[in-house]
Protein backbone atom coordinates (compact mmCIF):
# COMPACT_ATOMS: atom_id res chain seq x y z
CA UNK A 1 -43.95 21.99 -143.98
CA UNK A 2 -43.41 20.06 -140.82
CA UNK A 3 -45.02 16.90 -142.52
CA UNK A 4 -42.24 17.03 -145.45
CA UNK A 5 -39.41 17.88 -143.16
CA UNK A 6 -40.50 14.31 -141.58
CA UNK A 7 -40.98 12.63 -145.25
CA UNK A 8 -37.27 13.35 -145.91
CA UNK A 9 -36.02 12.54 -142.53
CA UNK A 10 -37.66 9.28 -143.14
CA UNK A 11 -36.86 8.37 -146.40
CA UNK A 12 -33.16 10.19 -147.12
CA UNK A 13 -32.20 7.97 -150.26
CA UNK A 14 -35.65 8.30 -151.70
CA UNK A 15 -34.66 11.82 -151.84
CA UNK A 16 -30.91 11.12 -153.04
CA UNK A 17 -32.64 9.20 -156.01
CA UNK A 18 -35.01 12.42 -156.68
CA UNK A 19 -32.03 14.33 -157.04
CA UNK A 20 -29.74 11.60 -158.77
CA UNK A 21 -32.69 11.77 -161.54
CA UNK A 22 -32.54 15.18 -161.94
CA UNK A 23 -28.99 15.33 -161.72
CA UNK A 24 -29.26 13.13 -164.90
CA UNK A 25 -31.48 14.61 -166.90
CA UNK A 26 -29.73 17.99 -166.69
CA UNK A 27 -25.95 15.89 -167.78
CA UNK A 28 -27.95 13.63 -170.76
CA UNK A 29 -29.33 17.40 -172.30
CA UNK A 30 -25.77 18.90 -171.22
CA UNK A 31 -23.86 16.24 -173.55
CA UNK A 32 -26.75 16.65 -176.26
CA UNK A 33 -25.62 19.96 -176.73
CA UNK A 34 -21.93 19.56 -176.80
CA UNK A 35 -21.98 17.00 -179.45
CA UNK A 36 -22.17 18.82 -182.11
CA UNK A 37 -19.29 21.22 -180.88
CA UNK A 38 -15.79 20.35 -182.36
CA UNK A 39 -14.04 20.34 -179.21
CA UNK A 40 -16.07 17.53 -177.91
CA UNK A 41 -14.37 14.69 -178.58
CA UNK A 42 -16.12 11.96 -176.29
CA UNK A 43 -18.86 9.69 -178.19
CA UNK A 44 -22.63 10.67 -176.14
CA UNK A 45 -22.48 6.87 -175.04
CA UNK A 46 -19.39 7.33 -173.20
CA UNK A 47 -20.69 10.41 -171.67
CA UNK A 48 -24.07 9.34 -170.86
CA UNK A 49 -22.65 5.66 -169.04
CA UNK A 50 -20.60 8.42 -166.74
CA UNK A 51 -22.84 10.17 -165.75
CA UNK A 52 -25.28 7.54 -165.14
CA UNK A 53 -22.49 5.90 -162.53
CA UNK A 54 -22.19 9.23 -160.77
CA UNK A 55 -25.75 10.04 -160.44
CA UNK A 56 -26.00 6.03 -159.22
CA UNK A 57 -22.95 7.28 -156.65
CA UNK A 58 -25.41 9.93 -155.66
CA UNK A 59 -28.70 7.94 -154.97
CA UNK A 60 -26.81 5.55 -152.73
CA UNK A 61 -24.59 7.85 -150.70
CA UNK A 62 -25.97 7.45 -147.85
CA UNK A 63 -26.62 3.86 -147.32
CA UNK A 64 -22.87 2.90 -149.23
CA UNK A 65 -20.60 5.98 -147.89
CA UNK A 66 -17.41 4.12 -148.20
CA UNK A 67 -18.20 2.01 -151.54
CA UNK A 68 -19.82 4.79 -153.40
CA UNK A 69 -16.30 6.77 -152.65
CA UNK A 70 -14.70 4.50 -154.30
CA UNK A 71 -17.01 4.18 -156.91
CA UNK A 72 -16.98 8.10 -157.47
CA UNK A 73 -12.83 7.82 -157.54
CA UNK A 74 -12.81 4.87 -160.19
CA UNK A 75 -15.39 6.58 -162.52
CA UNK A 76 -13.17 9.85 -162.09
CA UNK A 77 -10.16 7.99 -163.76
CA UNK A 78 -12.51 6.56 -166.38
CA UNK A 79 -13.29 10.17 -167.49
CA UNK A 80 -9.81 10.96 -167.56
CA UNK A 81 -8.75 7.70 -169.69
CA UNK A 82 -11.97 8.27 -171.91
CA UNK A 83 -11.47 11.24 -172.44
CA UNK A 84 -15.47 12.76 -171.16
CA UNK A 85 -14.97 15.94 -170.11
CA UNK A 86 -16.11 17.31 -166.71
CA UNK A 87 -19.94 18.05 -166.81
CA UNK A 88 -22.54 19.00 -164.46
CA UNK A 89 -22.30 15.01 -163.55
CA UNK A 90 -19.48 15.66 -161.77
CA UNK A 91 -21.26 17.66 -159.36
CA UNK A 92 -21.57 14.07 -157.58
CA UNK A 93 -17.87 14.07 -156.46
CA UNK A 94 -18.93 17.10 -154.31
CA UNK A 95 -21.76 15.28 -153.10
CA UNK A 96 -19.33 12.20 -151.78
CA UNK A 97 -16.86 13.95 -150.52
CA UNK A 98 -19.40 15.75 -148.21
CA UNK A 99 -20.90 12.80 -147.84
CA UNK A 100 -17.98 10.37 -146.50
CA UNK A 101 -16.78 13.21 -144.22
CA UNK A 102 -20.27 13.64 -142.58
CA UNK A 103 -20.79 9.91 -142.36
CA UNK A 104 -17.96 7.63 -143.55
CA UNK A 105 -15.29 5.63 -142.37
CA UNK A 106 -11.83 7.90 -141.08
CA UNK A 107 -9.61 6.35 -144.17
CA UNK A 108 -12.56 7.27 -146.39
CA UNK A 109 -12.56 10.65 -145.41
CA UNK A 110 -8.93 11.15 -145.91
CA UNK A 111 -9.27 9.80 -149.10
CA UNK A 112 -12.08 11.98 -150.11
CA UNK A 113 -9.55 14.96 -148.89
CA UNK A 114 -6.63 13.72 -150.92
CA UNK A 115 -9.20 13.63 -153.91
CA UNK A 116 -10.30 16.82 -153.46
CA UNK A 117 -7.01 18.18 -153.69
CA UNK A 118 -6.03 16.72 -157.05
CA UNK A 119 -9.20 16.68 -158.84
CA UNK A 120 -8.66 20.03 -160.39
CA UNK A 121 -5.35 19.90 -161.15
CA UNK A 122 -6.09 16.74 -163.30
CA UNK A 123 -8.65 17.68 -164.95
CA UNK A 124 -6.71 20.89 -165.55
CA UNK A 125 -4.22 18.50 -166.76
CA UNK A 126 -5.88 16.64 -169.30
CA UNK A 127 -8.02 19.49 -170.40
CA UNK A 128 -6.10 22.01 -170.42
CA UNK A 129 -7.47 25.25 -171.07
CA UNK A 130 -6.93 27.32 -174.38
CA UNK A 131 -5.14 30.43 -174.68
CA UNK A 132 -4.47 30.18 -171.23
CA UNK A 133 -1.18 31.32 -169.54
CA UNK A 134 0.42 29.45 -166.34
CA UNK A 135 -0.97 31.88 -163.64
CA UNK A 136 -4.35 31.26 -165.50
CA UNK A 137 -4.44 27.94 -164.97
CA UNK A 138 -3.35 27.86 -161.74
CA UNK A 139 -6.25 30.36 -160.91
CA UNK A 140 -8.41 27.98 -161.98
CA UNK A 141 -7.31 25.01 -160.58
CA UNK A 142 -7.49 27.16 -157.43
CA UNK A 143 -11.09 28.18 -157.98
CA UNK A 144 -12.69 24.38 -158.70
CA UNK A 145 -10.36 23.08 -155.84
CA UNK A 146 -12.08 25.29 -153.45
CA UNK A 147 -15.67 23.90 -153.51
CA UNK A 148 -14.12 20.51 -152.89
CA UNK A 149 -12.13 21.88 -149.82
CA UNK A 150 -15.64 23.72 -148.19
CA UNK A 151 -17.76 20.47 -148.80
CA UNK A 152 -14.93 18.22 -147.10
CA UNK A 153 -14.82 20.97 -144.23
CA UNK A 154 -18.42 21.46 -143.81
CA UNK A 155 -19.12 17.49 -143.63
CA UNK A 156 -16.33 16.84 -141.05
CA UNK A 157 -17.43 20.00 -138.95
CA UNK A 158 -21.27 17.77 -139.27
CA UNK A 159 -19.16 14.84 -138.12
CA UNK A 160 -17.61 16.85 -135.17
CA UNK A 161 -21.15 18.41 -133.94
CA UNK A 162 -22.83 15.09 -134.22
CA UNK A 163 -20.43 13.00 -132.20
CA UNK A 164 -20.97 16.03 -129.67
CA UNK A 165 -24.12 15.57 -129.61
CA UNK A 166 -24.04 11.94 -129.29
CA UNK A 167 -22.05 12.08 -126.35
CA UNK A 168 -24.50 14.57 -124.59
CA UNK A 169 -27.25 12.38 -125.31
CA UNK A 170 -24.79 9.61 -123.67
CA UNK A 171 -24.30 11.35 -120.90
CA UNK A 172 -27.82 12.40 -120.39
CA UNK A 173 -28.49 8.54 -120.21
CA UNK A 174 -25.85 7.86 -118.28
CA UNK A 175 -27.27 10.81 -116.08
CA UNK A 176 -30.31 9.13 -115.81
CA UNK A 177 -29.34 6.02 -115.16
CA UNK A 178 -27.34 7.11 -112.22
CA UNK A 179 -30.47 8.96 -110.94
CA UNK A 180 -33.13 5.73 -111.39
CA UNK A 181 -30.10 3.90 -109.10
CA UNK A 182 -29.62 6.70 -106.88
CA UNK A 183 -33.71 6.83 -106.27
CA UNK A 184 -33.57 2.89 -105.70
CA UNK A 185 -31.18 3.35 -103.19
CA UNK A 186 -32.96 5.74 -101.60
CA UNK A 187 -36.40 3.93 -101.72
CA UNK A 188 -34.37 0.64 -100.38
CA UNK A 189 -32.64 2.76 -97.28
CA UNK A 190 -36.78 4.23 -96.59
CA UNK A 191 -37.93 0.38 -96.70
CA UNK A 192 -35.17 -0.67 -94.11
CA UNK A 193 -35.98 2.33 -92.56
CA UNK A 194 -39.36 1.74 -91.73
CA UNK A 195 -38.81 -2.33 -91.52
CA UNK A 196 -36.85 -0.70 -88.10
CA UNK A 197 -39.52 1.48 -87.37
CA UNK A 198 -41.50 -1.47 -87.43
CA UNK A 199 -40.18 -3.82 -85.46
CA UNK A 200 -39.73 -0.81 -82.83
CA UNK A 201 -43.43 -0.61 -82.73
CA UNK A 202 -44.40 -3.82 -82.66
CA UNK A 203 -41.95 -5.58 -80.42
CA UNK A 204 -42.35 -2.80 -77.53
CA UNK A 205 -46.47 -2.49 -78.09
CA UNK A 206 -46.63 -6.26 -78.39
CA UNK A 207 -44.60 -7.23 -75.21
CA UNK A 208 -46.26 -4.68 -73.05
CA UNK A 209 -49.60 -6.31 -74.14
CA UNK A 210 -48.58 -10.05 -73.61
CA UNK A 211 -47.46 -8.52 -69.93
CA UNK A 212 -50.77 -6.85 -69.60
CA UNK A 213 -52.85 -10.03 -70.37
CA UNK A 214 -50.58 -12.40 -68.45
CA UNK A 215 -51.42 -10.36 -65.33
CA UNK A 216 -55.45 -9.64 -66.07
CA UNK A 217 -55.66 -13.44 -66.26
CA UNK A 218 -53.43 -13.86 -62.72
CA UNK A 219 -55.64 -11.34 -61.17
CA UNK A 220 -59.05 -12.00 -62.99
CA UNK A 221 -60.95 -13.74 -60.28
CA UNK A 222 -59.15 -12.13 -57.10
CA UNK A 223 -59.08 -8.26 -58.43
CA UNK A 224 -61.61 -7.58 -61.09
CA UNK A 225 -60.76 -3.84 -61.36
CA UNK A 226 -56.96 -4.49 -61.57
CA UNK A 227 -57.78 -6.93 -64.60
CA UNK A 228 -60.12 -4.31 -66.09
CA UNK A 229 -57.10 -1.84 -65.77
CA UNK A 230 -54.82 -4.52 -67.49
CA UNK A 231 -57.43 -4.83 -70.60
CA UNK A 232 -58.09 -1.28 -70.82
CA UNK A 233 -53.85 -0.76 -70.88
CA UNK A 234 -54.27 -3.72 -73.64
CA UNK A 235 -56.65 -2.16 -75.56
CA UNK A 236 -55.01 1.84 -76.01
CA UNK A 237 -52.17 -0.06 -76.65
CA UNK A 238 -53.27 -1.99 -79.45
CA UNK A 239 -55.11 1.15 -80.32
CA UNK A 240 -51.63 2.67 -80.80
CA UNK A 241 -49.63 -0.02 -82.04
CA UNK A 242 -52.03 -0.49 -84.83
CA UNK A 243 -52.37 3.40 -85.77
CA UNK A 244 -48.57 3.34 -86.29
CA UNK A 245 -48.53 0.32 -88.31
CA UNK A 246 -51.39 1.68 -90.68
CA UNK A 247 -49.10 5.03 -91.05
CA UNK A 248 -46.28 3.12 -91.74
CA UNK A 249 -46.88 0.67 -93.78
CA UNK A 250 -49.54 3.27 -95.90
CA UNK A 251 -46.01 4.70 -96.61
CA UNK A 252 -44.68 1.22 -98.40
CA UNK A 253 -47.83 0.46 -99.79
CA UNK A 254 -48.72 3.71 -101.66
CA UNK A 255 -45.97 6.06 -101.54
CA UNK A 256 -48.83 8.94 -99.81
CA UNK A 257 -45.92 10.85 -97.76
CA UNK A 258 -44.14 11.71 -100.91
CA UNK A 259 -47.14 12.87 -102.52
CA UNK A 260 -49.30 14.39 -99.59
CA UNK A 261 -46.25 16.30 -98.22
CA UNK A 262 -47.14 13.80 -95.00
CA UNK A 263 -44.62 12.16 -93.09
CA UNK A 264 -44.95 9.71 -90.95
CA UNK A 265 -44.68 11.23 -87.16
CA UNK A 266 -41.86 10.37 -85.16
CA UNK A 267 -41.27 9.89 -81.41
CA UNK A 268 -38.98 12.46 -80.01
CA UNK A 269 -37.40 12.65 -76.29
CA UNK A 270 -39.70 14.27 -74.69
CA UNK A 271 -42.12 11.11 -75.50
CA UNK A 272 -39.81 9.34 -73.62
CA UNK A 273 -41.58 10.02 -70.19
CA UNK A 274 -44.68 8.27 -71.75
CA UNK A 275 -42.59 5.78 -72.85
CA UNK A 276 -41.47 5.11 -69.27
CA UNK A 277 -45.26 5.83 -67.40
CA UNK A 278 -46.37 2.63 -69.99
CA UNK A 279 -43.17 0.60 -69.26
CA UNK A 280 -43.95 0.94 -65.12
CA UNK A 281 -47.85 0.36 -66.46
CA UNK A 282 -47.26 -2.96 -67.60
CA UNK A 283 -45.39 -3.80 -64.20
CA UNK A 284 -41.39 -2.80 -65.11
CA UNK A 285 -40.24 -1.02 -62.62
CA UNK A 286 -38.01 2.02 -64.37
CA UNK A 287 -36.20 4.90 -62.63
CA UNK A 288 -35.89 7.59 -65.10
CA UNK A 289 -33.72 11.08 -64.79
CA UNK A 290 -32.43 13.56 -67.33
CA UNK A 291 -29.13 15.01 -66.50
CA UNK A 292 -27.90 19.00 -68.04
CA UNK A 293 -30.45 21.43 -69.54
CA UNK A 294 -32.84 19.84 -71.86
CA UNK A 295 -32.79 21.78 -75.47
CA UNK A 296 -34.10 21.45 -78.92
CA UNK A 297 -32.41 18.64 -80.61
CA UNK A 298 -32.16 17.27 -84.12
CA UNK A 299 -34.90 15.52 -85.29
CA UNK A 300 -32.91 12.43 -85.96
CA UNK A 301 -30.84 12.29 -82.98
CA UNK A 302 -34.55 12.20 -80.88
CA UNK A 303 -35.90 9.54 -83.61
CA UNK A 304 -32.71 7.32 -82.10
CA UNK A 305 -32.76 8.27 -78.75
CA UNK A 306 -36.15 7.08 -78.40
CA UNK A 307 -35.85 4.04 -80.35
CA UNK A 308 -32.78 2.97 -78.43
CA UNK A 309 -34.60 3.27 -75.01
CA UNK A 310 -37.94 1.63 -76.27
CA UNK A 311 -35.77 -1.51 -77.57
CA UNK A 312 -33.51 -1.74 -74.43
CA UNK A 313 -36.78 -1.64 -72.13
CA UNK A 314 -38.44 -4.15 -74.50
CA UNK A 315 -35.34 -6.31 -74.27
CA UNK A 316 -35.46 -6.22 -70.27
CA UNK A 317 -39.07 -7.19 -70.17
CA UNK A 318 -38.07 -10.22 -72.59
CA UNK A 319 -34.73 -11.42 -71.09
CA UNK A 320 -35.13 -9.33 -67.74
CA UNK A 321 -36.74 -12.32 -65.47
CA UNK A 322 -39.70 -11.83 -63.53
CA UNK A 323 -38.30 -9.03 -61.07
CA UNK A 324 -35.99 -7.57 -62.84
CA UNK A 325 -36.11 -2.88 -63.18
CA UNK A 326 -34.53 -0.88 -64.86
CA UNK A 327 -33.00 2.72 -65.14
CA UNK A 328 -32.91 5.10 -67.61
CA UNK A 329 -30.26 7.92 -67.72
CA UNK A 330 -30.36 11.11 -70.40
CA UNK A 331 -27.67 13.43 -70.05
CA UNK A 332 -27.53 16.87 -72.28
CA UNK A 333 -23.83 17.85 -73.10
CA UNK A 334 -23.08 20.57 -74.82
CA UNK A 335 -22.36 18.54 -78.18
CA UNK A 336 -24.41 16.24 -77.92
CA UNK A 337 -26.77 13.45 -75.86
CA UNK A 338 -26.25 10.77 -73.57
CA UNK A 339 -28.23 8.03 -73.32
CA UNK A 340 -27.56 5.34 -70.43
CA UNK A 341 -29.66 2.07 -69.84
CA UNK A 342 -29.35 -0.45 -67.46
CA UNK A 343 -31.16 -3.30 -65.67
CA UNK A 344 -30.68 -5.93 -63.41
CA UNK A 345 -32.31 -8.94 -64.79
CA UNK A 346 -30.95 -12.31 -65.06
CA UNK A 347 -29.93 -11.31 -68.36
CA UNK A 348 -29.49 -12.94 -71.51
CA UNK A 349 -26.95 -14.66 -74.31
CA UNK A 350 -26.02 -10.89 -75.87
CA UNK A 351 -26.38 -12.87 -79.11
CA UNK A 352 -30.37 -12.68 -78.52
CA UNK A 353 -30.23 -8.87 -77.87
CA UNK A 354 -28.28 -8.87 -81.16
CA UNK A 355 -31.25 -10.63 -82.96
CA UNK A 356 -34.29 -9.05 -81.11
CA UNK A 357 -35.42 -11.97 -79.63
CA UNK A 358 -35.17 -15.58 -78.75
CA UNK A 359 -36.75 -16.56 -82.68
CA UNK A 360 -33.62 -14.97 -83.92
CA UNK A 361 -36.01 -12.26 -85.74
CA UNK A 362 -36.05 -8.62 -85.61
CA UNK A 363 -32.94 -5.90 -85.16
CA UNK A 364 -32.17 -5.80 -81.83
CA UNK A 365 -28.92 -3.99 -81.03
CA UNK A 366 -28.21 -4.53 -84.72
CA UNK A 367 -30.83 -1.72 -85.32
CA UNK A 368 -29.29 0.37 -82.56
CA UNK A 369 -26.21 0.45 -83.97
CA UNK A 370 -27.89 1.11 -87.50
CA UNK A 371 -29.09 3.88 -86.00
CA UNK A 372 -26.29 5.44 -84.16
CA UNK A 373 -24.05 5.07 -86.91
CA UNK A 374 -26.77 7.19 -89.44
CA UNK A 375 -26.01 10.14 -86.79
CA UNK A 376 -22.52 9.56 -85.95
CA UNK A 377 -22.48 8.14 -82.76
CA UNK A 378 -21.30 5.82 -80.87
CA UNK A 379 -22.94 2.69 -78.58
CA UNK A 380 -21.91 0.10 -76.06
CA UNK A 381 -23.82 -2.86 -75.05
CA UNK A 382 -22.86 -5.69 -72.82
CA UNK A 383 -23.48 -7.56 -69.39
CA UNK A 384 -23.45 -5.61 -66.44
CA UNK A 385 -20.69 -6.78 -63.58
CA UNK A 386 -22.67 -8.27 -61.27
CA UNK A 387 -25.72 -9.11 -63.90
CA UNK A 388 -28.46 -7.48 -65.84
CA UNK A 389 -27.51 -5.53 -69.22
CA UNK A 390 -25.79 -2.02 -69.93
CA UNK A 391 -26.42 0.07 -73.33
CA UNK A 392 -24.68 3.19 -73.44
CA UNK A 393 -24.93 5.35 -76.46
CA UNK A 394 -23.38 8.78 -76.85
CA UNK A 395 -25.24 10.92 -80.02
CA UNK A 396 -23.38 13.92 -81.44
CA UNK A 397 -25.37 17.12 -82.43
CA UNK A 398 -23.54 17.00 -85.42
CA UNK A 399 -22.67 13.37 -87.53
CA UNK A 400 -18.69 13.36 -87.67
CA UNK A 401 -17.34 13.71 -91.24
């Protein structure tokens, strides 16, 4: 069943022409028996040419809505001026009037309306029937009118449902289309995301390292156990440095947090001590104090607090000098978190703390104030009077609307 409900949805005029056939051969042996009845007064040639057009009108429908109307409408006015009676031929108008209001052109339809309408009473017309009063005729004119009037109604209801369905299927593209940009979005803002992550991790791990080295190979003759500190310091932070770059870029590369249910750990405040113990490691000197009643914070709001203090400590050790220290300040309001860093280096052109570095690479404050702005904050950054640099960033529990 399923296999010939797919034949005819494949091939719709090879079915039209089935029917058109049969159609015929039911008018030919309709008009074979009415010849020999006196009140048929059309030759069979006459009747058998019409009703070869309309069956023609019938196996084309579909592919020739619009010119098969028309050719339904002129062969109608031939039966009238030939004088063929109506015969179960005629059957085809029905068909094309269903037809162009399923399928056709607007003006076709109305047409096919208009022709429904006055079909009967011309027929009624020129054939009138016998012994028939007024109210009789106009009974019947009634009755043959009223197929014509369901057929045009049931085709332009078809018409209605299928542009409705048409425009949900529109919609369900558009729908999706809006959902494969939306996910592109989103997989561009986890890319930039981690391209900050990143250059956190590298540019702090990295600079602590160079630090580490430059001082094992100052003291490497003098102090052997100070350089084997230094190397040691080196190596767990390399250790580290490269463990968060597998993690992250594991994440770019195959997608595994999405489909693990693994995400990539973050650094939160509290890591911020360690953060510090490795800064005064590699030979910063950083005084550090938290301010208020330390609480559970957002997970967000500790991602950027961290990050802002691990780039403004890598940006002292770069553009510091060789004595310069620093301070850290972390202050708990009751809406939200302070964060104030300062140091007294020779400083720097703020246009390299914009970039991240003297090769004009990286994110430098420009990723600080990325990430301030995704939690609605606010940040600061400038020489201090006096020298060094300031960063001052104030973090809302909740982003402003």
């Amino acid at each position: 069943m399923q296999r010939l409900y797919d034949f005819l949805r494949r091939h719709p005029t090879g079915v039209d022409s089935f029917w058109a056939v049969v159609l015929f051969g039911l008018s030919v042996l309709s008009e074979a028996n009415l010849q020999g009845s006196p009140a048929h007064r059309a030759p069979l040639a006459a009747a058998v040419a019409v009703s070869a057009v309309l069956c023609f009108v019938v196996a084309l429908r579909r592919r020739f809505p619009e010119p098969m109307l028309l050719v339904a409408l002129a062969t109608g006015l031939a039966q009238l001026v030939l004088d063929v009676e109506t015969s179960v031929a005629d059957f085809a108008m029905l068909v094309i009037a269903y037809t162009v209001a399923t399928m056709g052109a607007r003006w076709a339809s109305r047409l096919a309306l208009v022709a429904s309408f006055c079909a009967a009473p011309m027929a009624q017309l020129r054939w009138p029937a016998e012994h028939s009063s007024l109210l009789g005729r106009l009974a019947i004119v009634v009755f043959q009118t009223v197929p014509f009037a369901l057929a045009w109604v049931l085709g332009d209801s078809m018409r209605t449902r299928r542009a409705y369905f048409e425009q949900l299927e529109e919609r369900a593209a558009r729908l999706e289309q809006e959902r494969e940009a939306q996910s592109k979005v989103a997989v561009a803002a986890e890319r930039a995301r981690i391209a900050r992550e990143l250059h956190d991790v590298v540019a702090h791990n990295v600079s602590v390292m160079v630090v580490q080295a430059d001082g094992a190979a100052y003291v490497m003759d003098t102090a052997p156990d100070q350089a084997r500190t230094a190397l040691e310091t080196i190596s767990s932070t390399g250790r580290q440095a490269l463990a968060e770059m597998r993690r992250l870029l594991g994440v770019l590369r195959t997608g595994e947090h999405q489909e693990g249910g693994e995400y990539v750990p973050q650094p939160d405040v509290e890591q911020i001590d360690e953060l510090i113990e490795q800064c005064r490691g590699s030979g910063l000197p950083v005084d550090f104090k938290v301010e208020g009643t330390p609480r559970p914070l957002p997970s967000g709001v500790e991602l950027t607090a961290y990050r802002i203090v691990q780039e403004a400590l890598t940006n002292t050790r770069k553009h510091g000098g060789p004595n310069a220290g620093a301070s850290v300040r972390l202050v708990y309001f009751d809406d939200g978190l302070g964060l104030l860093v300062e140091d007294d280096g020779k400083g720097a052109p703020q246009e390299l703390y914009e970039e991240g570095g003297a090769d004009g690479r990286g994110h430098g404050l420009i990723g600080m104030r990325e990430r301030v702005g995704m939690v609605g904050g606010t940040l600061d950054a400038g020489p201090r009077p006096g020298g060094g640099f300031r960063i001052s960033a104030l973090l809302p529990l909740k982003p402003a609307h």
